[in-house]
PDB file of N, CA and C in Angstrom:
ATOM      1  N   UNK A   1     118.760 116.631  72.002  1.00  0.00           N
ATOM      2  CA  UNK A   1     117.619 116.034  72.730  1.00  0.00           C
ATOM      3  C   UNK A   1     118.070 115.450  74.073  1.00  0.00           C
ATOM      4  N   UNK A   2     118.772 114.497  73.697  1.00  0.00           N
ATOM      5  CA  UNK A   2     119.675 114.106  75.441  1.00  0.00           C
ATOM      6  C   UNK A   2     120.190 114.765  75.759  1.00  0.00           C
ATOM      7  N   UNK A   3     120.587 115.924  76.119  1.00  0.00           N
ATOM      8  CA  UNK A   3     121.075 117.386  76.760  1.00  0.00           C
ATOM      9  C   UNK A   3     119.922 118.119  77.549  1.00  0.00           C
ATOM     10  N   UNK A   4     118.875 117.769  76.539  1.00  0.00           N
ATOM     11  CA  UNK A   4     117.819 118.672  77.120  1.00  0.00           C
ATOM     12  C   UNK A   4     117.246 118.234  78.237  1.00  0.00           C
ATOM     13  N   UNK A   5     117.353 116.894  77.907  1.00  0.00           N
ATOM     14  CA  UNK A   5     116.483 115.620  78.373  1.00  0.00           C
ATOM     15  C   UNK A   5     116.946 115.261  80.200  1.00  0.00           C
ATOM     16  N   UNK A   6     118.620 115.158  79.809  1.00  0.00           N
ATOM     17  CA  UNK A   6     118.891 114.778  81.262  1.00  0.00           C
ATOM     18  C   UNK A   6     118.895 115.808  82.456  1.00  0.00           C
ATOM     19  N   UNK A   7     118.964 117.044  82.056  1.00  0.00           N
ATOM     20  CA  UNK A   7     118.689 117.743  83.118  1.00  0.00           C
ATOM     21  C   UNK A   7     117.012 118.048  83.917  1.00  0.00           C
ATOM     22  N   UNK A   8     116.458 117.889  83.044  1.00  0.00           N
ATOM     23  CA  UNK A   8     114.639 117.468  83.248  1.00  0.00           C
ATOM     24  C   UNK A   8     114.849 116.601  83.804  1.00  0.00           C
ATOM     25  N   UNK A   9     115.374 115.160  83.870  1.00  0.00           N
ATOM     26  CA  UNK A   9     114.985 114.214  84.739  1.00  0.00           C
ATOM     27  C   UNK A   9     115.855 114.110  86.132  1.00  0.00           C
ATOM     28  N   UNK A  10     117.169 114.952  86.271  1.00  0.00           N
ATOM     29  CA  UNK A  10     117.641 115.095  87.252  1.00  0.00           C
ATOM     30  C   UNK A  10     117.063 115.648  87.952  1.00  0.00           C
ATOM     31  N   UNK A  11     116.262 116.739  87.913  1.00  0.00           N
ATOM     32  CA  UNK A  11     115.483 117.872  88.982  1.00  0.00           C
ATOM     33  C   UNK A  11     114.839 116.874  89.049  1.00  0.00           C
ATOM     34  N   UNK A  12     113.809 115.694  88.433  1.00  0.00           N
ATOM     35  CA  UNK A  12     112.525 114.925  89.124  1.00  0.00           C
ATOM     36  C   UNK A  12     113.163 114.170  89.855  1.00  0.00           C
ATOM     37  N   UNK A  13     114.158 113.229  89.506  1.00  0.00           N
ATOM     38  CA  UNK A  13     114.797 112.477  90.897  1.00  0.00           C
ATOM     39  C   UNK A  13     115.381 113.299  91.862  1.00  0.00           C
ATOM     40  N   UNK A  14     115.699 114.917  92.208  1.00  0.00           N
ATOM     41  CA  UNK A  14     116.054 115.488  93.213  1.00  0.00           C
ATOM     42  C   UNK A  14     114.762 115.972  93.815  1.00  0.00           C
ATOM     43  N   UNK A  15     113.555 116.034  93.297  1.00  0.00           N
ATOM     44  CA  UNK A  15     112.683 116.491  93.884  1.00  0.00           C
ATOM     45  C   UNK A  15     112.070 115.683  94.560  1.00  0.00           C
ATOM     46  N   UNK A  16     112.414 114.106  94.351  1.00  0.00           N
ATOM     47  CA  UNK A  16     111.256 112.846  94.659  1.00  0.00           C
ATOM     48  C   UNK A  16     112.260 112.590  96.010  1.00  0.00           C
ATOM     49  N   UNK A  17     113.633 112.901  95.648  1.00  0.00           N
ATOM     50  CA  UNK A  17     114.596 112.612  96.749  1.00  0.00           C
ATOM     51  C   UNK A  17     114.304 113.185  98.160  1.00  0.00           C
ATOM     52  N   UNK A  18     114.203 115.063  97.961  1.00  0.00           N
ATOM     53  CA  UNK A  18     113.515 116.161  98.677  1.00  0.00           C
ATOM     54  C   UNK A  18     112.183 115.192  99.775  1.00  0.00           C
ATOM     55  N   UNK A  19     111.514 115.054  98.742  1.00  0.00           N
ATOM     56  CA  UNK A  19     110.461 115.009  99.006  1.00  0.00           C
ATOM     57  C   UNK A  19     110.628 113.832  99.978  1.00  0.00           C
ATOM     58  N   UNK A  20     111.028 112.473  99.678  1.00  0.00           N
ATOM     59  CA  UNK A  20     111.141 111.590 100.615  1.00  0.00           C
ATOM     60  C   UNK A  20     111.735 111.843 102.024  1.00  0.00           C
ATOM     61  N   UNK A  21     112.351 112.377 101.473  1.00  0.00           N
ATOM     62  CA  UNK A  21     113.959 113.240 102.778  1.00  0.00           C
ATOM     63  C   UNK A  21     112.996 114.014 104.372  1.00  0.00           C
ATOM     64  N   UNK A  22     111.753 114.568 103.200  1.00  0.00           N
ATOM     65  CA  UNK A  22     111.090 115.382 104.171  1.00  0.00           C
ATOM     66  C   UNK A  22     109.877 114.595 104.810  1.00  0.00           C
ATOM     67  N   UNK A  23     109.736 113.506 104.063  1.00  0.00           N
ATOM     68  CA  UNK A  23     108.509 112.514 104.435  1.00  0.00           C
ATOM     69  C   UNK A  23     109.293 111.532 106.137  1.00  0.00           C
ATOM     70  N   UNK A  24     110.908 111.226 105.720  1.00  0.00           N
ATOM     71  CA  UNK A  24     111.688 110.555 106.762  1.00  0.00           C
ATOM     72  C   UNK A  24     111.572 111.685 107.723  1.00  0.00           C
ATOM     73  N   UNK A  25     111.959 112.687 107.647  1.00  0.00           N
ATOM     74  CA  UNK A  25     111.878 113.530 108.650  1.00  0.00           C
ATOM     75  C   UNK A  25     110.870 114.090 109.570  1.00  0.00           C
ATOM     76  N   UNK A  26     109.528 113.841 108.999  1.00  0.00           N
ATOM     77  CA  UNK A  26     108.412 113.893 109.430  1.00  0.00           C
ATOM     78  C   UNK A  26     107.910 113.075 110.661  1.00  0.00           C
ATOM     79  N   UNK A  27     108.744 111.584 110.128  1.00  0.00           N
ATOM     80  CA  UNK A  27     108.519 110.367 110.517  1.00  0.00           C
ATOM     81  C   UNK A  27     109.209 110.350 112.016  1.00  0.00           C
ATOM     82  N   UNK A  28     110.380 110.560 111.546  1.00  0.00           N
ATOM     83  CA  UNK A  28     111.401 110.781 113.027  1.00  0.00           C
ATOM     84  C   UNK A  28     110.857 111.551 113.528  1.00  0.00           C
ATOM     85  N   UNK A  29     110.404 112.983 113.500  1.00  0.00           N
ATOM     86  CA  UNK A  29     109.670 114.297 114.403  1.00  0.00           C
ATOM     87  C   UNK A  29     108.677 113.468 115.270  1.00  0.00           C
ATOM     88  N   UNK A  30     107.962 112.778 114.653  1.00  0.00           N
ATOM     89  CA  UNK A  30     106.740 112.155 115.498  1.00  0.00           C
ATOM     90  C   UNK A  30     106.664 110.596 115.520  1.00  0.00           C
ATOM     91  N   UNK A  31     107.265 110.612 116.956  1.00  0.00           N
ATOM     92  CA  UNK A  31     107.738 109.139 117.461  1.00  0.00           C
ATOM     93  C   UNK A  31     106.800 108.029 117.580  1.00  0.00           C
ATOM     94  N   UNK A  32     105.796 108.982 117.958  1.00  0.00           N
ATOM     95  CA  UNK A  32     104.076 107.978 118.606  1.00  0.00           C
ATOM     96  C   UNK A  32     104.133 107.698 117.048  1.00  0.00           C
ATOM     97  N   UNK A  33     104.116 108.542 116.033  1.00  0.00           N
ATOM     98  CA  UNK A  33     103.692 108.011 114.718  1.00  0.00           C
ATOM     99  C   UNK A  33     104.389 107.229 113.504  1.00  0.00           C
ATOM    100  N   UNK A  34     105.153 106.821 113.937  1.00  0.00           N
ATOM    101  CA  UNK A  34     106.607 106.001 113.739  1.00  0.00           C
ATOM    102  C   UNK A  34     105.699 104.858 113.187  1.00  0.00           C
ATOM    103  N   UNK A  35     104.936 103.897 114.120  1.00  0.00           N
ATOM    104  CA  UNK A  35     104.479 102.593 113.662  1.00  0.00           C
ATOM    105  C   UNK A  35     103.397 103.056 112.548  1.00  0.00           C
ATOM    106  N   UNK A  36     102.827 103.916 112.752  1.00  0.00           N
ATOM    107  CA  UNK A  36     101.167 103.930 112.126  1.00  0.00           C
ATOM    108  C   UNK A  36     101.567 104.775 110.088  1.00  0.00           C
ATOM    109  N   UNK A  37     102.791 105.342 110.540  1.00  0.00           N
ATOM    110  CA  UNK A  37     103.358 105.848 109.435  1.00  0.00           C
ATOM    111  C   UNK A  37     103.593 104.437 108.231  1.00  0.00           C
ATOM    112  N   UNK A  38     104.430 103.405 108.881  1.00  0.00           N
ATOM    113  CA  UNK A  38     105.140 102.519 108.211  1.00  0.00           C
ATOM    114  C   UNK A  38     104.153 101.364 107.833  1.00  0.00           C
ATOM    115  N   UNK A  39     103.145 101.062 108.626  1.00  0.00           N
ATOM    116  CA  UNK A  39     102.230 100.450 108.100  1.00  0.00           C
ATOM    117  C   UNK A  39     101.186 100.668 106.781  1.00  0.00           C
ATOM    118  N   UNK A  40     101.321 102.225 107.002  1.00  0.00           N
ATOM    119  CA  UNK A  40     100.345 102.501 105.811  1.00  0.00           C
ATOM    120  C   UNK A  40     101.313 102.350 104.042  1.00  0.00           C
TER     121      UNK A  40
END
């Protein structure tokens, strides 16, 4: 069961990682939107 288990939850924390990674990068691309990003 924990064999099965930890590799299922590694892909969700690499995907949430991804995902943030690409949300920062978004952020930096668009400078004007830098403040209006971080507020929300």
């Amino acid at each position: 069961m924990l064999t099965s288990k930890n590799p299922l939850k590694n892909d969700l924390i690499t995907e949430e990682v991804i995902e943030k990674k690409i949300e920062l990068s978004k952020i930096k691309s668009d400078s004007s939107l830098d403040d209006a990003s971080l507020e929300i």
